[in-house]
C-alpha atoms as a PDB file:
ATOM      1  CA  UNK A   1      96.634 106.451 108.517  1.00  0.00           C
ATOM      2  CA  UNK A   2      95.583 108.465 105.425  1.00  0.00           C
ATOM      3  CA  UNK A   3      93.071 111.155 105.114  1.00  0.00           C
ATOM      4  CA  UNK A   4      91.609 109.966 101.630  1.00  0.00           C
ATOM      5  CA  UNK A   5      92.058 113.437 100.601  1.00  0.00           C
ATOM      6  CA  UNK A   6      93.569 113.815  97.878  1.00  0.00           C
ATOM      7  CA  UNK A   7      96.870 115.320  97.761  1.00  0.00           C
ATOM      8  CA  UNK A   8      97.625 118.903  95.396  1.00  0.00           C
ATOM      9  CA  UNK A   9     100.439 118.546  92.454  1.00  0.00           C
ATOM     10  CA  UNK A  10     102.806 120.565  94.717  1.00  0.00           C
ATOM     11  CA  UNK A  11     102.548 118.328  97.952  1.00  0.00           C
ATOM     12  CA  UNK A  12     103.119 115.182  95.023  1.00  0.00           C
ATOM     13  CA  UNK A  13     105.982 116.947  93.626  1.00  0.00           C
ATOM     14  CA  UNK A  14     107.787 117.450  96.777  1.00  0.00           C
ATOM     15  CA  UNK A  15     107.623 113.473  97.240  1.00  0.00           C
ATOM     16  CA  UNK A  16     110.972 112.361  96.015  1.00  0.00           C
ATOM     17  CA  UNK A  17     111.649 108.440  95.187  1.00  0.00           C
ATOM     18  CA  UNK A  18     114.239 108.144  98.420  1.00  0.00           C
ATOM     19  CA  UNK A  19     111.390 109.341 100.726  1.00  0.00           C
ATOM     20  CA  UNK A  20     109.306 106.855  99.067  1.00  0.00           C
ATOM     21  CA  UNK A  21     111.999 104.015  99.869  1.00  0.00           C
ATOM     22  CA  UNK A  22     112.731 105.064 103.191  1.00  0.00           C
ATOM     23  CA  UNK A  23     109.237 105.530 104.201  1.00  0.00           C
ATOM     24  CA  UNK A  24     108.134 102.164 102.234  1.00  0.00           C
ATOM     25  CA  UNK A  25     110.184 100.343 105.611  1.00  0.00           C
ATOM     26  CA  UNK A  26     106.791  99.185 107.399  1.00  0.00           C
ATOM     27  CA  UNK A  27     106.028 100.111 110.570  1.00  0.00           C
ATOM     28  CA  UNK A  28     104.560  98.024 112.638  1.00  0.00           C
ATOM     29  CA  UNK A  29     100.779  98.813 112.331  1.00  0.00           C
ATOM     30  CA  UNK A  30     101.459  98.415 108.797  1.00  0.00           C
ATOM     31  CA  UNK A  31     102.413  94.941 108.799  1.00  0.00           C
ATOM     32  CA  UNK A  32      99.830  93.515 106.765  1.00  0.00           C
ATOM     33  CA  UNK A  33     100.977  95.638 103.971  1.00  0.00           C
ATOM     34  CA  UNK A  34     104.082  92.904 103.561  1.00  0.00           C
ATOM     35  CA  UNK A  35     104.564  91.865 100.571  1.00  0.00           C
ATOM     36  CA  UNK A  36     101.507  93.206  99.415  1.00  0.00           C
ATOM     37  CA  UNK A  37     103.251  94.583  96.804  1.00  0.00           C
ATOM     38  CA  UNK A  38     101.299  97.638  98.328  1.00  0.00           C
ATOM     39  CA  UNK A  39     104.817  98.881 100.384  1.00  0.00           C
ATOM     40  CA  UNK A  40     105.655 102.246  98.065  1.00  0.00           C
ATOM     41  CA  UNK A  41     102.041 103.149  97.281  1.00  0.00           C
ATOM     42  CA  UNK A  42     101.215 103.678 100.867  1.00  0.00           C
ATOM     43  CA  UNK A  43     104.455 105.466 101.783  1.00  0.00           C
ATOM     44  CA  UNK A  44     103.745 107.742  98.690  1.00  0.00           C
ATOM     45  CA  UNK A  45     100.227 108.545  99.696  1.00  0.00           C
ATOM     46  CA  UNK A  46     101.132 109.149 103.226  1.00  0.00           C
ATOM     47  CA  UNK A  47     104.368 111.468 102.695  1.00  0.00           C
ATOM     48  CA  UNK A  48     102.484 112.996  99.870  1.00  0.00           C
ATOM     49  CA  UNK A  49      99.180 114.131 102.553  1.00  0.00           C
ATOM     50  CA  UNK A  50     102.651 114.982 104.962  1.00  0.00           C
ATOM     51  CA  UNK A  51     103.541 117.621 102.446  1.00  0.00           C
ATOM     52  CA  UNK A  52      99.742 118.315 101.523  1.00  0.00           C
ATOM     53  CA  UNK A  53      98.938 118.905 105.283  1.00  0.00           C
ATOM     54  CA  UNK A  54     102.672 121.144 105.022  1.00  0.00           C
ATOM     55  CA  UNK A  55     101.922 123.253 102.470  1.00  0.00           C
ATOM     56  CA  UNK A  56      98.273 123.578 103.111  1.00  0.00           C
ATOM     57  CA  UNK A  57      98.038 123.522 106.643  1.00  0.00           C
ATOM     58  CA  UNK A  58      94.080 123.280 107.761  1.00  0.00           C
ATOM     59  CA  UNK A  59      93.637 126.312 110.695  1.00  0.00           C
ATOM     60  CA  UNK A  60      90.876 124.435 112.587  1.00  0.00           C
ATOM     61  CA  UNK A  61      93.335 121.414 113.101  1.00  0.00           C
ATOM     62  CA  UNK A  62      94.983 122.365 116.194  1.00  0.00           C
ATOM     63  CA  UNK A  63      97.729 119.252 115.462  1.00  0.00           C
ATOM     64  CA  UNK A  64      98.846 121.154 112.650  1.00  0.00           C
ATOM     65  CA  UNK A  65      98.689 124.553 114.148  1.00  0.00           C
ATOM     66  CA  UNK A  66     102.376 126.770 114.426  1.00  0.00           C
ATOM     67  CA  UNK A  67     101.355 128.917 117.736  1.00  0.00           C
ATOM     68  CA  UNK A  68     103.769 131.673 118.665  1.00  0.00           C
ATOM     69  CA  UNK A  69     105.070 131.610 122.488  1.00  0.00           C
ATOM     70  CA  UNK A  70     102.388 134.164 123.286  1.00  0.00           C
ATOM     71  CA  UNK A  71      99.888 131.748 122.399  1.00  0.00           C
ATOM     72  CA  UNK A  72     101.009 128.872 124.748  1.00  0.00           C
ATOM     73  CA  UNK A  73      99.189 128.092 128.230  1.00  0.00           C
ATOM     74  CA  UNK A  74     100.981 130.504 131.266  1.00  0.00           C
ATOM     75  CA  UNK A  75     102.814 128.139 134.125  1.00  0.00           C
ATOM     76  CA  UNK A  76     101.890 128.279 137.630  1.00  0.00           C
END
């Protein structure tokens, strides 16, 4: 699933043509992307928001926060 936000230079630039291969093997939600021709474009758009969402993590997205240990819920 993509964001359609679009990605900086930097999170582009850290998208290197093996991630694109390796990510271009379709999962299975993806299947109608086979042979689409459409395989590499979508792996490159999603690892490039990956590395957009890395580099430029959003602080209201609590998927995407880094919490320290002090920040976690206590245990009974």
């Amino acid at each position: 699933m993509t964001t359609q936000k679009q990605p900086s230079p930097e999170a582009l630039d850290n998208v290197t043509e093996d991630n694109v291969e390796t990510r271009s093997e379709l999962l299975p939600e993806e299947a109608a992307l086979k042979g689409s021709g459409m395989e590499e474009v979508a792996a490159e758009v999603i690892l490039a928001e990956s590395e957009e969402r890395t580099i430029h993590p959003d602080p209201d997205d609590a998927q995407g926060a880094h919490r320290q240990s002090a920040e976690t819920a206590d245990l009974p």
